[in-house]
Every structure is written in C-alpha cells, then in structure tokens.
ModelCIF file with pLDDT and N, C-alpha, C, O atoms, coordinates in Angstrom:
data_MODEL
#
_entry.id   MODEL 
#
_entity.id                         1 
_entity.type                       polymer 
_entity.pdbx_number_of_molecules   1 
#
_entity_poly.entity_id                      1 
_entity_poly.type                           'polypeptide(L)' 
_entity_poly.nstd_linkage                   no 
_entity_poly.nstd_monomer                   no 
_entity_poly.pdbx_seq_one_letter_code       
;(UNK)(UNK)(UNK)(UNK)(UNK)(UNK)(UNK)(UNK)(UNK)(UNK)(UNK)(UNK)(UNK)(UNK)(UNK)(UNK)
(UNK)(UNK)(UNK)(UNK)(UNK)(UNK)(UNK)(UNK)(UNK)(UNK)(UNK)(UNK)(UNK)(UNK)(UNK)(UNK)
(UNK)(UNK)(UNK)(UNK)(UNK)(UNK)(UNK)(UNK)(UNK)(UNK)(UNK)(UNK)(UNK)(UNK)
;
_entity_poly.pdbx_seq_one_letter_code_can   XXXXXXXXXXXXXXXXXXXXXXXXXXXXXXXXXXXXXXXXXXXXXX 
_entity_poly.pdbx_strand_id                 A 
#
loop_
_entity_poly_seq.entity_id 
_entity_poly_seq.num 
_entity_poly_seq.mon_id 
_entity_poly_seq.hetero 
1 1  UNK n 
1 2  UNK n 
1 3  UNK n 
1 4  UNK n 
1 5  UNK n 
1 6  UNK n 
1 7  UNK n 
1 8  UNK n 
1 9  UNK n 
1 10 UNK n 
1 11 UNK n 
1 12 UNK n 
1 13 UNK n 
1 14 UNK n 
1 15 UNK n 
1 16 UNK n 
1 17 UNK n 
1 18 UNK n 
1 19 UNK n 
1 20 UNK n 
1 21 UNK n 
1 22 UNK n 
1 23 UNK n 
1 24 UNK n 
1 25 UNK n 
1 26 UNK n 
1 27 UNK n 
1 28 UNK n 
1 29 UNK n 
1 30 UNK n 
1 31 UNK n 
1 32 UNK n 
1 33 UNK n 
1 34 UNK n 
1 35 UNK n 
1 36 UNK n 
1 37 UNK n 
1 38 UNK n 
1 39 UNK n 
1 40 UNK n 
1 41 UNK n 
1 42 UNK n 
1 43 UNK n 
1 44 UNK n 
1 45 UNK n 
1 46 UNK n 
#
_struct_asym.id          A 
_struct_asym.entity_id   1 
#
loop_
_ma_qa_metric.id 
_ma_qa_metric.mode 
_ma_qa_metric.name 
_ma_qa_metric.software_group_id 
_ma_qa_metric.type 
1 global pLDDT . pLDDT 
2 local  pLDDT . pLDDT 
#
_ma_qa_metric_global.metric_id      1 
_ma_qa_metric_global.metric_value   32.46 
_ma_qa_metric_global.model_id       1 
_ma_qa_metric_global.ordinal_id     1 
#
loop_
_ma_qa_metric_local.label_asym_id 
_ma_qa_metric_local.label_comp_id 
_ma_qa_metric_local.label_seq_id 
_ma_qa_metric_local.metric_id 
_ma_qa_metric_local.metric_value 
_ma_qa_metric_local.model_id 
_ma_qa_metric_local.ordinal_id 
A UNK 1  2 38.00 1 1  
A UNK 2  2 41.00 1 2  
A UNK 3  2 40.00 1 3  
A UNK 4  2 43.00 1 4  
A UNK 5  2 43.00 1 5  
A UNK 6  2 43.00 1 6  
A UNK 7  2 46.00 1 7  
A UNK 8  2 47.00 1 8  
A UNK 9  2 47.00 1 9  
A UNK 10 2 49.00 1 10 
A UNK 11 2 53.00 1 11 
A UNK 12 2 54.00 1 12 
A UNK 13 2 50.00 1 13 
A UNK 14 2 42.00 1 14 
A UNK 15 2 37.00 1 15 
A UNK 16 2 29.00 1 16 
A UNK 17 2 25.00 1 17 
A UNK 18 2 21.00 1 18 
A UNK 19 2 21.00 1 19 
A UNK 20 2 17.00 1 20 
A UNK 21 2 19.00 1 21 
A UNK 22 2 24.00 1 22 
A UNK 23 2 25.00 1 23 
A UNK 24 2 26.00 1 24 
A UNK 25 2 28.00 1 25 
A UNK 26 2 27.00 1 26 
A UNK 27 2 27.00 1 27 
A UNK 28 2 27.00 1 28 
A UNK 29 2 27.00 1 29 
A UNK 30 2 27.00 1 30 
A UNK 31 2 26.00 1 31 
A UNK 32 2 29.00 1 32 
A UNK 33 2 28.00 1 33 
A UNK 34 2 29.00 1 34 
A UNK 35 2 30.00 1 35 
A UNK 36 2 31.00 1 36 
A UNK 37 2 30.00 1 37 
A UNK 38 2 29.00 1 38 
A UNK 39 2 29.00 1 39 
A UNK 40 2 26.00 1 40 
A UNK 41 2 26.00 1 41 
A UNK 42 2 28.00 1 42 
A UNK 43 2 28.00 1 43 
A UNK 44 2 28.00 1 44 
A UNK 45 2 25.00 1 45 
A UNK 46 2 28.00 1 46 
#
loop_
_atom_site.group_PDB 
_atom_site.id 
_atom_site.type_symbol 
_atom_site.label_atom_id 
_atom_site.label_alt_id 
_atom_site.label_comp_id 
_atom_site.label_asym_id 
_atom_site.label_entity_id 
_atom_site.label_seq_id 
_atom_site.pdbx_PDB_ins_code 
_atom_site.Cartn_x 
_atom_site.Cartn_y 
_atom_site.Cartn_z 
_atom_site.occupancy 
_atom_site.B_iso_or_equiv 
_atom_site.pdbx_formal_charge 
_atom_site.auth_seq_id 
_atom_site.auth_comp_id 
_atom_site.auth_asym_id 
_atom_site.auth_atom_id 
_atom_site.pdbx_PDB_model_num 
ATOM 1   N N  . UNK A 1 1  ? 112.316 291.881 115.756 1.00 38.00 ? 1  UNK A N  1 
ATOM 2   C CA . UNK A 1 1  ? 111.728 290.551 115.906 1.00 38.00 ? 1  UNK A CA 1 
ATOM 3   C C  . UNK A 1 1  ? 110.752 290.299 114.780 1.00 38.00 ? 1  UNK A C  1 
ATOM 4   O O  . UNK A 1 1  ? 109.961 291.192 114.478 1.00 38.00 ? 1  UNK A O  1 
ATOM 5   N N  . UNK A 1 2  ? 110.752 288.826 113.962 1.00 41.00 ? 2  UNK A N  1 
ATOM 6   C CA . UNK A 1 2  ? 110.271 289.002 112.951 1.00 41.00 ? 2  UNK A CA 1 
ATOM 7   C C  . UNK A 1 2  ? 108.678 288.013 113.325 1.00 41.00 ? 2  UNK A C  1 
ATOM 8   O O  . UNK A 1 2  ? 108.561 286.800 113.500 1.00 41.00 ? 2  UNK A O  1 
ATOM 9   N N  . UNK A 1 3  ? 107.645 289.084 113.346 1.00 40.00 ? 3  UNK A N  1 
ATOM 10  C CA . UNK A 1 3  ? 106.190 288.700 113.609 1.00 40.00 ? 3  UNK A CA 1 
ATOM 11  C C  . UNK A 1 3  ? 105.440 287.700 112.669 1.00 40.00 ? 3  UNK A C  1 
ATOM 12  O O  . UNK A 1 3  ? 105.319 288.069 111.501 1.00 40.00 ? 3  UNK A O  1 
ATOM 13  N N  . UNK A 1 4  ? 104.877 286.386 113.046 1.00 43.00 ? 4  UNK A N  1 
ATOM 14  C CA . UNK A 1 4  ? 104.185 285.385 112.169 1.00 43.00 ? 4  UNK A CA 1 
ATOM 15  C C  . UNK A 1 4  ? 103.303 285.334 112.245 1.00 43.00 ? 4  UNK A C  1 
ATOM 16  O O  . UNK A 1 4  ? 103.055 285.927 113.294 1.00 43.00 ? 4  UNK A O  1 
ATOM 17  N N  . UNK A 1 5  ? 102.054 284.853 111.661 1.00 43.00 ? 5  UNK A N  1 
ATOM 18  C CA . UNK A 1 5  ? 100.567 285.419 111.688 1.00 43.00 ? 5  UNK A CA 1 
ATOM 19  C C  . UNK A 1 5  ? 100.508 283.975 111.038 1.00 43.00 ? 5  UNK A C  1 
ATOM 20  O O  . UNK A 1 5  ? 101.410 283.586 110.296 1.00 43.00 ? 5  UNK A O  1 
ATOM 21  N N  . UNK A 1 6  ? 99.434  283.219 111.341 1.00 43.00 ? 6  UNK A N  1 
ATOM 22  C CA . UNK A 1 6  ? 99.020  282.287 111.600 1.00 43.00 ? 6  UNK A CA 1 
ATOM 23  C C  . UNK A 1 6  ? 97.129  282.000 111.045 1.00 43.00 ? 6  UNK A C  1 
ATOM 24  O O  . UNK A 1 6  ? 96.305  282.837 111.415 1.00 43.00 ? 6  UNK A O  1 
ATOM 25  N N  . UNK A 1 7  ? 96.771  281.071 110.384 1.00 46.00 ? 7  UNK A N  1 
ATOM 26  C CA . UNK A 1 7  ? 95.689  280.976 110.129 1.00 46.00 ? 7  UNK A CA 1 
ATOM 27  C C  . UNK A 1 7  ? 95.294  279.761 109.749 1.00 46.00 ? 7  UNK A C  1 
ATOM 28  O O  . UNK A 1 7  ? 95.910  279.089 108.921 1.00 46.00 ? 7  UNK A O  1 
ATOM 29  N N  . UNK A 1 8  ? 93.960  279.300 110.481 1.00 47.00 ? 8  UNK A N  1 
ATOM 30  C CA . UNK A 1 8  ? 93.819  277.667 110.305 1.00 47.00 ? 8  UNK A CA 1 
ATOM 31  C C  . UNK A 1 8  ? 92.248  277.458 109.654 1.00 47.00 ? 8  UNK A C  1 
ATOM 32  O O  . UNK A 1 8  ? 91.395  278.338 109.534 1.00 47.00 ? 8  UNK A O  1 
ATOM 33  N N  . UNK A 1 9  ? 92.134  275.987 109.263 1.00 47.00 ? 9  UNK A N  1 
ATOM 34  C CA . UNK A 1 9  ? 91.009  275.829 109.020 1.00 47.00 ? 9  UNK A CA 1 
ATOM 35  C C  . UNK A 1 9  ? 91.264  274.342 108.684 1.00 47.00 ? 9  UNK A C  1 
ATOM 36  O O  . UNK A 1 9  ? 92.335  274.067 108.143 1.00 47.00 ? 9  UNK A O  1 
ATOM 37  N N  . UNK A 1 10 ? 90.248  273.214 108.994 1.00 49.00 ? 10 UNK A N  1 
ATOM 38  C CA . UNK A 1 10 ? 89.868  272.025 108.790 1.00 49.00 ? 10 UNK A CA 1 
ATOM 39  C C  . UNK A 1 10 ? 89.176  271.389 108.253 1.00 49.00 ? 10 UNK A C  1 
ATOM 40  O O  . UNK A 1 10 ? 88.075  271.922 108.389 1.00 49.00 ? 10 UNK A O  1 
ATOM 41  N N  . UNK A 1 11 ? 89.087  270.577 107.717 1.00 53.00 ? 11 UNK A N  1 
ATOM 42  C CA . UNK A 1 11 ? 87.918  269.586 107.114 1.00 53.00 ? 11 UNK A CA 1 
ATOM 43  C C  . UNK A 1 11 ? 87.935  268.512 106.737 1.00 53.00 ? 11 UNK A C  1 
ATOM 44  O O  . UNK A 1 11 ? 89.044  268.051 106.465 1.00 53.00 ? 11 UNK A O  1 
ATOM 45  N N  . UNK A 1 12 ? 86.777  267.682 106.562 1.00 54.00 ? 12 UNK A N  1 
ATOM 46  C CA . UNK A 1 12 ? 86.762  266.471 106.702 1.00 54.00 ? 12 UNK A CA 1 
ATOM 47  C C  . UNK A 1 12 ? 85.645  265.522 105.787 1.00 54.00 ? 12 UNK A C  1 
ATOM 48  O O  . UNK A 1 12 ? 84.486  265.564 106.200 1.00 54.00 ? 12 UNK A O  1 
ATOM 49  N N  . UNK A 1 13 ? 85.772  265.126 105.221 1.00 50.00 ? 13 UNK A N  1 
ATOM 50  C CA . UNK A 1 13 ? 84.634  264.314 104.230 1.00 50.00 ? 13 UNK A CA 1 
ATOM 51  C C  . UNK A 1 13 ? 84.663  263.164 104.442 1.00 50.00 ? 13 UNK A C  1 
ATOM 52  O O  . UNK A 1 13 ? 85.740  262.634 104.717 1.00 50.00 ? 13 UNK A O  1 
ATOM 53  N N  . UNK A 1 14 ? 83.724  262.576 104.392 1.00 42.00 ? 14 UNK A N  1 
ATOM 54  C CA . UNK A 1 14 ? 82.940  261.308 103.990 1.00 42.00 ? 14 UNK A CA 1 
ATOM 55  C C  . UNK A 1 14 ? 82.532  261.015 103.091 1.00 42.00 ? 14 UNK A C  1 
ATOM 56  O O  . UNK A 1 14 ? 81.855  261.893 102.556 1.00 42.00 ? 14 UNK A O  1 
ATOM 57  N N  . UNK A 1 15 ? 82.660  259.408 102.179 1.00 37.00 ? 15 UNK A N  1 
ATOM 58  C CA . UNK A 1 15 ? 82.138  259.410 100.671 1.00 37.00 ? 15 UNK A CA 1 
ATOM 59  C C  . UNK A 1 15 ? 80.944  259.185 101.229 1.00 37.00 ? 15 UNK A C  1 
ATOM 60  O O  . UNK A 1 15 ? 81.068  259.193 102.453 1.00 37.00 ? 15 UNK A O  1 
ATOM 61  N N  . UNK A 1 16 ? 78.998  258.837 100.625 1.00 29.00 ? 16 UNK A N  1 
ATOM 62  C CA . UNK A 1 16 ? 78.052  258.376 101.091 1.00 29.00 ? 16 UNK A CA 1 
ATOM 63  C C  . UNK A 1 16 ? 77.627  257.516 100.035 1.00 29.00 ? 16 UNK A C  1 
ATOM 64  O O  . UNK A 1 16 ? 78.197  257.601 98.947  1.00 29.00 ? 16 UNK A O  1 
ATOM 65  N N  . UNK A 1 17 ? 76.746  256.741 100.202 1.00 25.00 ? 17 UNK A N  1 
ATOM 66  C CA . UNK A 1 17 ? 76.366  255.502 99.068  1.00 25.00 ? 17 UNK A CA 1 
ATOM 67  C C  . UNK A 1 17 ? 75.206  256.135 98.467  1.00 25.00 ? 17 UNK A C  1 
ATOM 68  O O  . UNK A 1 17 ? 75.010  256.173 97.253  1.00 25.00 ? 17 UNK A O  1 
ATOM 69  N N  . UNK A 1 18 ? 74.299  256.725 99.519  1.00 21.00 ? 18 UNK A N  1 
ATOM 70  C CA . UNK A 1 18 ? 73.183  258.116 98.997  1.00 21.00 ? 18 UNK A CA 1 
ATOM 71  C C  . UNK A 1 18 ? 73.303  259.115 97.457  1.00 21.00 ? 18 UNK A C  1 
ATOM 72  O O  . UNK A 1 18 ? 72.869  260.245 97.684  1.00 21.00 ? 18 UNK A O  1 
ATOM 73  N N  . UNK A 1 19 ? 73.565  259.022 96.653  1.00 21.00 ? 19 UNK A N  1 
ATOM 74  C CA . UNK A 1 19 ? 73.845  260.058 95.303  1.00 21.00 ? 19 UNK A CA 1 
ATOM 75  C C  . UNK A 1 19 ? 73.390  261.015 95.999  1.00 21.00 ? 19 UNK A C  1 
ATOM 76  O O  . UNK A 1 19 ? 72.540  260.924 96.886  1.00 21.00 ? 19 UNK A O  1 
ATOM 77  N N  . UNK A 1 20 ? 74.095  262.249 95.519  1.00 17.00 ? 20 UNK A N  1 
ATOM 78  C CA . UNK A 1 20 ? 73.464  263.765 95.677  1.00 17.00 ? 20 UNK A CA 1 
ATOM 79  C C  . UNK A 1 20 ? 74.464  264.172 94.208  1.00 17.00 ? 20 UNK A C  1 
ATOM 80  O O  . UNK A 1 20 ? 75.168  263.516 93.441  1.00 17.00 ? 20 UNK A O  1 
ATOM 81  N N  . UNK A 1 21 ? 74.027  265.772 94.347  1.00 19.00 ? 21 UNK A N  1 
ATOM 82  C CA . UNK A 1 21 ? 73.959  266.376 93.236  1.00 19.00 ? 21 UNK A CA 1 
ATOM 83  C C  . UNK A 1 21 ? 75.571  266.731 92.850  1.00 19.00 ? 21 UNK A C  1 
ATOM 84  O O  . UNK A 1 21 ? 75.976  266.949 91.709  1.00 19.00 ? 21 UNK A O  1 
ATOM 85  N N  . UNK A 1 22 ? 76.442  266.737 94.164  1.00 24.00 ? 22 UNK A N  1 
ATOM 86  C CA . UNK A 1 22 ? 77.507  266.944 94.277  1.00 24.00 ? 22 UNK A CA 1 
ATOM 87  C C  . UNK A 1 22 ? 78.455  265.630 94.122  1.00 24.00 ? 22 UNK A C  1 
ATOM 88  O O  . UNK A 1 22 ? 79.575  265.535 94.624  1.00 24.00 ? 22 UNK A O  1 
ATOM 89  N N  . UNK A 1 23 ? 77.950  264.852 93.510  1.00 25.00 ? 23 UNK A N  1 
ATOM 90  C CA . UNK A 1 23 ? 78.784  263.747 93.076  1.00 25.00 ? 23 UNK A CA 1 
ATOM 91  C C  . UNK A 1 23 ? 78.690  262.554 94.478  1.00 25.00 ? 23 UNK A C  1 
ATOM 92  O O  . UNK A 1 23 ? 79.542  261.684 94.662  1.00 25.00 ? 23 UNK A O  1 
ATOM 93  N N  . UNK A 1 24 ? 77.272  262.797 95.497  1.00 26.00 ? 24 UNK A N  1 
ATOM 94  C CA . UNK A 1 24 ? 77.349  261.766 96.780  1.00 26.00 ? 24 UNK A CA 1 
ATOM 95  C C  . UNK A 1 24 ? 78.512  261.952 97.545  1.00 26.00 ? 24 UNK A C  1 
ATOM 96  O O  . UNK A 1 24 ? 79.344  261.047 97.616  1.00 26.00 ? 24 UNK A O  1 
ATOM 97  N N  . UNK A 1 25 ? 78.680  263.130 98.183  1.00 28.00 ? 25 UNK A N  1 
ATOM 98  C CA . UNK A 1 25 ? 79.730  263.432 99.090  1.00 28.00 ? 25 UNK A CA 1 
ATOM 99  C C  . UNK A 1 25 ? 79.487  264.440 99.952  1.00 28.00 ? 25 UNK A C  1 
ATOM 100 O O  . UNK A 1 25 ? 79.349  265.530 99.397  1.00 28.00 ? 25 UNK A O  1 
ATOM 101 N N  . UNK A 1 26 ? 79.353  264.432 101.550 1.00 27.00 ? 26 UNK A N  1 
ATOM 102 C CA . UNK A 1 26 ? 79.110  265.729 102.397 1.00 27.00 ? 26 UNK A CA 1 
ATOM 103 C C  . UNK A 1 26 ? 79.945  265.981 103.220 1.00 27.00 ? 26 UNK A C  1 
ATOM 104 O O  . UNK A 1 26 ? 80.510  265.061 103.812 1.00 27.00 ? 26 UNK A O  1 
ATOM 105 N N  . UNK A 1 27 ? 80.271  267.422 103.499 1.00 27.00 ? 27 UNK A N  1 
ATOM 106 C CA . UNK A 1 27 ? 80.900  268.126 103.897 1.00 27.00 ? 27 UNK A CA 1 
ATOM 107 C C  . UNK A 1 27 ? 80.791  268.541 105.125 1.00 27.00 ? 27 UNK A C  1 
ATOM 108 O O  . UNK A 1 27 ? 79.683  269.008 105.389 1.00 27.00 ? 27 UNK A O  1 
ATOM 109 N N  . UNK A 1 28 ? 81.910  268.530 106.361 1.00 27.00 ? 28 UNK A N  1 
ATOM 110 C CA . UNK A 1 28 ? 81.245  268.747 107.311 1.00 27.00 ? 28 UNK A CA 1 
ATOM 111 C C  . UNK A 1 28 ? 82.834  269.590 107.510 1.00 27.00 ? 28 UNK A C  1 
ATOM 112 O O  . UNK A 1 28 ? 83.958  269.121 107.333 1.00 27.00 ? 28 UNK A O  1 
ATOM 113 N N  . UNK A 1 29 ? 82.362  271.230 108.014 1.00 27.00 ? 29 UNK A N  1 
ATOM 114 C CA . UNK A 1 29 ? 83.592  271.786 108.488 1.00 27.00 ? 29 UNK A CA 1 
ATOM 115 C C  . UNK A 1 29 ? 83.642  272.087 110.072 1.00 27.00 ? 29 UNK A C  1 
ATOM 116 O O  . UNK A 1 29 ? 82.731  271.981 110.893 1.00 27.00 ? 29 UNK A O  1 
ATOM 117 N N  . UNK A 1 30 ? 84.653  272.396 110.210 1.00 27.00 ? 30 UNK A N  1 
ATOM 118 C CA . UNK A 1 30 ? 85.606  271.954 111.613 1.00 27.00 ? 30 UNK A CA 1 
ATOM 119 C C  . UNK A 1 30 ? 85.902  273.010 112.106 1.00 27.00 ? 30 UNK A C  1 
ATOM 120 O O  . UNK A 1 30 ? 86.907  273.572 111.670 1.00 27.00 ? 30 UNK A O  1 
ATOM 121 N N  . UNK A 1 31 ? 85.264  273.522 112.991 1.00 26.00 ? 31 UNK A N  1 
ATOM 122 C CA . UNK A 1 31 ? 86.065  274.878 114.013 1.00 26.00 ? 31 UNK A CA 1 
ATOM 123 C C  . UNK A 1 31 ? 87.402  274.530 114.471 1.00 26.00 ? 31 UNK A C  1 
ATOM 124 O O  . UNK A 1 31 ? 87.470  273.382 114.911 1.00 26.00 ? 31 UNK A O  1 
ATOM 125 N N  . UNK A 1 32 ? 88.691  275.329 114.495 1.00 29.00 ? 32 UNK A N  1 
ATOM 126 C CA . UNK A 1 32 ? 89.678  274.782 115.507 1.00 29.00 ? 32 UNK A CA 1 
ATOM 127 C C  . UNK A 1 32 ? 89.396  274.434 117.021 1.00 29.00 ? 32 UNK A C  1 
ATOM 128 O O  . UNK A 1 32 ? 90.278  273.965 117.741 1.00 29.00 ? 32 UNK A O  1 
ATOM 129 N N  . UNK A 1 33 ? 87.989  274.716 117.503 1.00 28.00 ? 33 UNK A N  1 
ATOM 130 C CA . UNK A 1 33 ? 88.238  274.133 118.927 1.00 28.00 ? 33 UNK A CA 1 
ATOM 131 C C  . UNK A 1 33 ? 86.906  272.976 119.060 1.00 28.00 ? 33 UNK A C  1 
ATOM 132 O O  . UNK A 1 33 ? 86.314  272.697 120.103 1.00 28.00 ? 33 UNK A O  1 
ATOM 133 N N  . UNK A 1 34 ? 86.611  272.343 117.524 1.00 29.00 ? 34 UNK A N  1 
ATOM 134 C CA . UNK A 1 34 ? 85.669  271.677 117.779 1.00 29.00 ? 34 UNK A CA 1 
ATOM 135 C C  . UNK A 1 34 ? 85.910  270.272 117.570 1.00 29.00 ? 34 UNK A C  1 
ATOM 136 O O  . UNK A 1 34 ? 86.675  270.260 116.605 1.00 29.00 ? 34 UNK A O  1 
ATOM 137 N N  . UNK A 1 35 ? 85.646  268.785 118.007 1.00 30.00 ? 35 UNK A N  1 
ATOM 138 C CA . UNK A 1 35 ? 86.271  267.924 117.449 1.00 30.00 ? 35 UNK A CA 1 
ATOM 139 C C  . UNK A 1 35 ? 85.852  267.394 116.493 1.00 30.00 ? 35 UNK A C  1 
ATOM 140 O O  . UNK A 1 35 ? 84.653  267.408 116.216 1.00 30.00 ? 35 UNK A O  1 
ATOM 141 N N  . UNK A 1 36 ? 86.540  266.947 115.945 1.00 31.00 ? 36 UNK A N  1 
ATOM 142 C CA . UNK A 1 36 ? 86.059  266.130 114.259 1.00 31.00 ? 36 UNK A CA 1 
ATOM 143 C C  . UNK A 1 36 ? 84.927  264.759 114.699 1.00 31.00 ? 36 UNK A C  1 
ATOM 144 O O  . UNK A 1 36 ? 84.872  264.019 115.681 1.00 31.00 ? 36 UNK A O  1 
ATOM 145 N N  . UNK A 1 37 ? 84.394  264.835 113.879 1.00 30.00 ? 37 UNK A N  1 
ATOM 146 C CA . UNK A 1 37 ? 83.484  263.826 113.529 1.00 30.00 ? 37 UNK A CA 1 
ATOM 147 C C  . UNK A 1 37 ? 83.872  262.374 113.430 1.00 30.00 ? 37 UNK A C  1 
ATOM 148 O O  . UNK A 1 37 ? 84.589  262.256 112.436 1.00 30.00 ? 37 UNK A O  1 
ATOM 149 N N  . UNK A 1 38 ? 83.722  261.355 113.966 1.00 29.00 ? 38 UNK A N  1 
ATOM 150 C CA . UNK A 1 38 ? 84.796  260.367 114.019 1.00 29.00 ? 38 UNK A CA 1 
ATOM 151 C C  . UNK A 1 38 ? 83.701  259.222 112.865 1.00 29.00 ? 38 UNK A C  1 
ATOM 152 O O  . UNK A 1 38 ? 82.691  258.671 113.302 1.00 29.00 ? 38 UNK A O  1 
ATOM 153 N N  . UNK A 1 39 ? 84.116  259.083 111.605 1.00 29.00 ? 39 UNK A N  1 
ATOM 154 C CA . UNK A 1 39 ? 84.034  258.298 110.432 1.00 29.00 ? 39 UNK A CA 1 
ATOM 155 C C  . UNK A 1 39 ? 83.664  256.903 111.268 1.00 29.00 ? 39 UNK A C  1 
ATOM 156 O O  . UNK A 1 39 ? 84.425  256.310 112.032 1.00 29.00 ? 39 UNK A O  1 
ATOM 157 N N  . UNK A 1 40 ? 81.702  256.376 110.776 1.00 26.00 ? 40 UNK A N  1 
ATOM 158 C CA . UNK A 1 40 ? 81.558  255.153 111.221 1.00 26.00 ? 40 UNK A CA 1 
ATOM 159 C C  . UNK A 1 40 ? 82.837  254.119 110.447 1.00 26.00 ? 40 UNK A C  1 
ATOM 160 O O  . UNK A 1 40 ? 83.629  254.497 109.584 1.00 26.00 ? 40 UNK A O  1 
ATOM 161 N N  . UNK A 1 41 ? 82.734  252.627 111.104 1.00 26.00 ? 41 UNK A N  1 
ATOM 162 C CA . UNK A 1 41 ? 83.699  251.799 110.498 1.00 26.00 ? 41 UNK A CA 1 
ATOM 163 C C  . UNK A 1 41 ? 83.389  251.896 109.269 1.00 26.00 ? 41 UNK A C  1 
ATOM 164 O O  . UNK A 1 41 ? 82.329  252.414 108.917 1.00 26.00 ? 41 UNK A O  1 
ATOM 165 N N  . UNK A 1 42 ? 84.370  251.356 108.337 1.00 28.00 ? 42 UNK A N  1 
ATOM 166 C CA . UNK A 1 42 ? 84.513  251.233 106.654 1.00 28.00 ? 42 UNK A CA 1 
ATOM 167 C C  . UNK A 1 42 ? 83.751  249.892 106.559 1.00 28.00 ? 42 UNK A C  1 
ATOM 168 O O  . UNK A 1 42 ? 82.733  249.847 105.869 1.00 28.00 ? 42 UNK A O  1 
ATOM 169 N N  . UNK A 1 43 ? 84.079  249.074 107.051 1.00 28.00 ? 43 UNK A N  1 
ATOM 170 C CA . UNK A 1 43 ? 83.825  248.078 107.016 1.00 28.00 ? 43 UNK A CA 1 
ATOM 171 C C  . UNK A 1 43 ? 82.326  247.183 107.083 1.00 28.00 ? 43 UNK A C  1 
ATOM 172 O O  . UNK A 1 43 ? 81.892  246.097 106.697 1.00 28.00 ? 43 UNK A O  1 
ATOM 173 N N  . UNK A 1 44 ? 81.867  248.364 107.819 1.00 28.00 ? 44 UNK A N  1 
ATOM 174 C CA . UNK A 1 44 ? 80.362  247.592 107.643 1.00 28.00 ? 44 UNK A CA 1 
ATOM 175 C C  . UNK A 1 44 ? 79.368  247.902 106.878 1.00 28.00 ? 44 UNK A C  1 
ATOM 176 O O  . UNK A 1 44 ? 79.408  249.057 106.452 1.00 28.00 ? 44 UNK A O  1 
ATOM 177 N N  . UNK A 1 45 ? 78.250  247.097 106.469 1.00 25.00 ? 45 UNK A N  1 
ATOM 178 C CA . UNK A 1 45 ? 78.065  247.181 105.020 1.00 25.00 ? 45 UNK A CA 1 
ATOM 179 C C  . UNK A 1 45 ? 76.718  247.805 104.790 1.00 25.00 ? 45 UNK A C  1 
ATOM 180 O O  . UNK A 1 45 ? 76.131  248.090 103.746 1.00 25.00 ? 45 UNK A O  1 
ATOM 181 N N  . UNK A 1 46 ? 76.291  247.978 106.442 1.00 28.00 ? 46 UNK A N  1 
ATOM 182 C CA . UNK A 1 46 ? 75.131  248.732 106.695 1.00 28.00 ? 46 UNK A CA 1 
ATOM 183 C C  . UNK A 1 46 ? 75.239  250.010 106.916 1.00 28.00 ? 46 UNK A C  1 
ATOM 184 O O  . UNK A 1 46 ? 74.235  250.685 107.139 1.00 28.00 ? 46 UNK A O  1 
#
C-alpha cells in the first residue's frame, strides 16, 4: 500500500494604506484549525 504524507499551511494578506518598511503590507498566518481573518469591505474608503 502506497503511504502519502501530507502537509499544510495558509495565509493570507492584506494590502494597508499605512507604509511600513515592508512595502505597507501585513501578514497574518493561519493555523489549519483556525479561521481566517475575514478582509474589511474593499470598498470603503475609511
């Protein structure tokens, strides 16, 4: 029987209007049993 091994990982970014050093972008990583961060609307301007 031929055995598969399996390995995960997630992530998820947001651009920010804030500058940082990393080009204004933060990072938020994702356990597999944790839920993602749900992105305010695009649309609003606040």
């Amino acid at each position: 029987m031929k055995l598969t091994q399996t390995l995960l990982c997630s992530l998820v970014t947001m651009s920010l209007m804030a500058c940082s050093s990393d080009g204004g972008s933060t990072h938020v990583d994702i356990g597999g049993n944790n839920p993602a961060p749900t992105p305010n609307t695009p649309n609003n301007p606040n």
